[in-house]
Protein backbone atom coordinates (compact mmCIF):
# COMPACT_ATOMS: atom_id res chain seq x y z
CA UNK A 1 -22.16 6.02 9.76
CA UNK A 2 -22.60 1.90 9.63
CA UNK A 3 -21.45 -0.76 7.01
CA UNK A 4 -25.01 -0.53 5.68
CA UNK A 5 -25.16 3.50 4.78
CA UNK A 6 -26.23 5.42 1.84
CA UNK A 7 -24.18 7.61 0.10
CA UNK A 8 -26.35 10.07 0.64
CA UNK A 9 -25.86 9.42 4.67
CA UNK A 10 -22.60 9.27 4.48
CA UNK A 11 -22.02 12.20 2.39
CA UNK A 12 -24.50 14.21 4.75
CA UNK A 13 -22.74 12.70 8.06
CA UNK A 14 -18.81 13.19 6.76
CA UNK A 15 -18.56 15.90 4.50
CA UNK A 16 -18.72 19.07 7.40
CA UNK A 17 -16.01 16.61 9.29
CA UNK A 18 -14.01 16.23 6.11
CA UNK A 19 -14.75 19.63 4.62
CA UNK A 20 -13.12 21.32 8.01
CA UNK A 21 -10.00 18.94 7.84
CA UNK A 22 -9.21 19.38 4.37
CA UNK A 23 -10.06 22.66 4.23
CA UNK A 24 -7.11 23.84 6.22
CA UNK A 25 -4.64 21.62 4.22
CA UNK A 26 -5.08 23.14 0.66
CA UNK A 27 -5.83 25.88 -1.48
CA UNK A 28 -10.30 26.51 -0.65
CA UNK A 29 -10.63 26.27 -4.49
CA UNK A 30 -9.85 22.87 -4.84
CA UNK A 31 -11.60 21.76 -0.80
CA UNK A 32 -14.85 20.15 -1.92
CA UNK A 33 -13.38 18.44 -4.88
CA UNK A 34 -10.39 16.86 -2.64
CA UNK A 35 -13.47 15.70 -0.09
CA UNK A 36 -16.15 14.79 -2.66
CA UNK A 37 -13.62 12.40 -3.94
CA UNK A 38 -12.92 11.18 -0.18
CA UNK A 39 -16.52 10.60 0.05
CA UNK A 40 -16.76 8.19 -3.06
CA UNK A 41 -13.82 6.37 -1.98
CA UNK A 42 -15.35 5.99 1.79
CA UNK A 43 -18.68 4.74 -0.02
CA UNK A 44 -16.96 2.75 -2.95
CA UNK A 45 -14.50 1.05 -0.14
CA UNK A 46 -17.15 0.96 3.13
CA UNK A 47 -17.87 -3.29 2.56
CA UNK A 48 -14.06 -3.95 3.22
CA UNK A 49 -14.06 -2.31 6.22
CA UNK A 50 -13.71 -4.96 9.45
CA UNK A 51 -13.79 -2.18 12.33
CA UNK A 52 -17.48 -0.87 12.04
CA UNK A 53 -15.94 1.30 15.24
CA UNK A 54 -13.41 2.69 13.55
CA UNK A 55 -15.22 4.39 10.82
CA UNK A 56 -14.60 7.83 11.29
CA UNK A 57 -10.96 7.58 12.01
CA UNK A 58 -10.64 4.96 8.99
CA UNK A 59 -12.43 7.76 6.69
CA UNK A 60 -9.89 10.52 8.05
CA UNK A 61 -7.25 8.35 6.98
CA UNK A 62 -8.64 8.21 3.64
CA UNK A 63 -8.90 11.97 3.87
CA UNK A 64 -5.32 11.99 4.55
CA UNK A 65 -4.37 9.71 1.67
CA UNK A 66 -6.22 12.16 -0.80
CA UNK A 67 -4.46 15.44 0.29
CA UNK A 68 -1.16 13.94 -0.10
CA UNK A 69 -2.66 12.48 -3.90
CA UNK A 70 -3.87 16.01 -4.33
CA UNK A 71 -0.20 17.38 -3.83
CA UNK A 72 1.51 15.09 -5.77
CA UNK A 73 -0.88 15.35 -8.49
CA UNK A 74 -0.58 19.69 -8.25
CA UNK A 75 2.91 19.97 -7.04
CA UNK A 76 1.36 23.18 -4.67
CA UNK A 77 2.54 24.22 -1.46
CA UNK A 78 0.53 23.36 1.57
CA UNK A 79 -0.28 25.95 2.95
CA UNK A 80 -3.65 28.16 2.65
CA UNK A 81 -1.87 31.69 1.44
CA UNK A 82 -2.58 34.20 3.93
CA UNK A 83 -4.54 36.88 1.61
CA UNK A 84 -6.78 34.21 0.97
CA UNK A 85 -7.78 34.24 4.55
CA UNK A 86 -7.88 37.53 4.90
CA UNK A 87 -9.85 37.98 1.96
CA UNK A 88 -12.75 35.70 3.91
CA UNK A 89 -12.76 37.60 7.14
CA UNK A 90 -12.81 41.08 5.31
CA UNK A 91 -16.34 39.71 3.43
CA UNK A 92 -18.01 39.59 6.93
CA UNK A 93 -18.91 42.07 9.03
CA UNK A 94 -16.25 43.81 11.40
CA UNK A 95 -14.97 41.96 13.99
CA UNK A 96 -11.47 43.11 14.31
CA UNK A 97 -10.39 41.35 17.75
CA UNK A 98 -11.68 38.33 16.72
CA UNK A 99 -9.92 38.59 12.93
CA UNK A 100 -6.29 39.44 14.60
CA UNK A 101 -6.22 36.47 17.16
CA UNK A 102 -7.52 34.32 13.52
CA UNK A 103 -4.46 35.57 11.81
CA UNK A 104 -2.63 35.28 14.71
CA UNK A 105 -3.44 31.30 15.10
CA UNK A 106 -3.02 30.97 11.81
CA UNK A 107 0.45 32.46 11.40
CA UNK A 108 1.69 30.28 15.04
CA UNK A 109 0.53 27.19 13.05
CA UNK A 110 2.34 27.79 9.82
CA UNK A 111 5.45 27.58 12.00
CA UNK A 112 4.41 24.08 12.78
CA UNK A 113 4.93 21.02 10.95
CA UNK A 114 1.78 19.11 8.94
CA UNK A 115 2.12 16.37 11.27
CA UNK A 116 1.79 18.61 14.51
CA UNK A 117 -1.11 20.65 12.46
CA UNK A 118 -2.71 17.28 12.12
CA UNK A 119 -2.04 16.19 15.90
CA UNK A 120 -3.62 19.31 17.17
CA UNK A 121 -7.02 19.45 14.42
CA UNK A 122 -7.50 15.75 14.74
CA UNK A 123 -6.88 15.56 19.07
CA UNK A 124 -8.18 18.84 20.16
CA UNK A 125 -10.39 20.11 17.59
CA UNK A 126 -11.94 17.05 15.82
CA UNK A 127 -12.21 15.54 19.15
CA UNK A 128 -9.94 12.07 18.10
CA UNK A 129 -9.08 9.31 20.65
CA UNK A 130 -5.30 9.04 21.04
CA UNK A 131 -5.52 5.42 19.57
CA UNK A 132 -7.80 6.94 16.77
CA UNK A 133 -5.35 9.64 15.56
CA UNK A 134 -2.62 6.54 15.61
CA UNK A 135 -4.51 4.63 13.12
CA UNK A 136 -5.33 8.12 10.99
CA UNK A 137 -1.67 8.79 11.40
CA UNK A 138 -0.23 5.49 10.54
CA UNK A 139 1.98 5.84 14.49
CA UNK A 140 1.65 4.32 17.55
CA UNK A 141 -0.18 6.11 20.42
CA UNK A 142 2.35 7.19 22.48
CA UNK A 143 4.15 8.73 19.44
CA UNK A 144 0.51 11.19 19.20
CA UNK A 145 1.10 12.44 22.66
CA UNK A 146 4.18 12.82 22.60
CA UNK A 147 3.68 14.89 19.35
CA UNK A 148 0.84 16.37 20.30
CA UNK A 149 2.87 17.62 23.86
CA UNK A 150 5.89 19.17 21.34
CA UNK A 151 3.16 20.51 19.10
CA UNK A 152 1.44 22.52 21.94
CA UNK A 153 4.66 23.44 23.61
CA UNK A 154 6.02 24.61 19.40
CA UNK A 155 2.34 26.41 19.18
CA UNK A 156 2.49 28.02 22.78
CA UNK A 157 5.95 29.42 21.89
CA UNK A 158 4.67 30.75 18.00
CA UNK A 159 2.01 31.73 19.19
CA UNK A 160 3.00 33.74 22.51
CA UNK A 161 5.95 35.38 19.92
CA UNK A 162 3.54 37.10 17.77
CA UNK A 163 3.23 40.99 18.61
CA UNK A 164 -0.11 41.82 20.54
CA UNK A 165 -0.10 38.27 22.54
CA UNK A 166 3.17 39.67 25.01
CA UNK A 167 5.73 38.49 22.61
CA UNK A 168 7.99 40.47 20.66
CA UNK A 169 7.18 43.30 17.99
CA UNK A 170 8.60 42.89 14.81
């Protein structure tokens, strides 16, 4: 993506990008509204932008302005509820080992806070300089490792405490 894109380029670049870090921030019903909207403003708002490098992490940001919009608009919980993630999975075919460790990622990281989910997607999974996630973030970069080291150690501990993975039945 460059100062002198389409919307349809943009739109065809951003919206898997956008679509996966929304997706896990609100209900799925209400995911490609929440990033089509992102998109327009990232097109609508791409001439004021003095970074060309820091496009991607500038349209995350943007991301992150319109879940928080989306929340104060709906007054809705955060979190994805857990039938409607089971409700996927059972749609496909059977892979049971594969479906436990999802729910069982899934329920370590609703014991984490939105700012260590959004450490670990935007680091780990997206792939996100340290510096990057800072200016997503609105923090410094030492403040993203240093949350992103509590957020593994917080995951590692959820995670390792759900029965199956050696922690404790309950």
């Amino acid at each position: 993506m460059n100062l002198d894109s389409s919307f349809d380029e943009i739109y065809e670049q951003m919206f898997p990008l956008l679509y996966r870090f929304v997706a896990v921030r609100i209900p799925r019903q209400d995911v490609e509204d929440v990033v089509a909207e992102t998109i327009v403003k990232i097109w609508k708002n791409l001439s004021n932008v003095e970074n060309q490098g820091a496009l991607k992490a500038w349209a995350f940001k943007i991301a992150s302005r319109q879940i928080v919009d989306y929340y104060r608009a709906s007054k809705r919980d955060r979190t994805t509820a857990l039938d409607e993630v089971t409700q996927n999975l059972v749609q496909h075919t059977d892979h049971s080992d594969n479906w436990v460790d999802f729910l069982t990622v899934g329920e370590a990281l609703t014991q984490l806070s939105p700012q260590q989910v959004n450490v670990i997607q935007l680091r780990l999974i997206e792939g996100f300089t340290a510096a990057e996630v800072a200016e997503i973030l609105g923090t410094t970069d030492q403040a993203v490792d240093s949350l992103l080291y509590r957020a593994k150690k917080s995951f590692r501990k959820a995670y390792q405490g759900s029965p199956g993975k050696g922690g404790r039945d309950l």
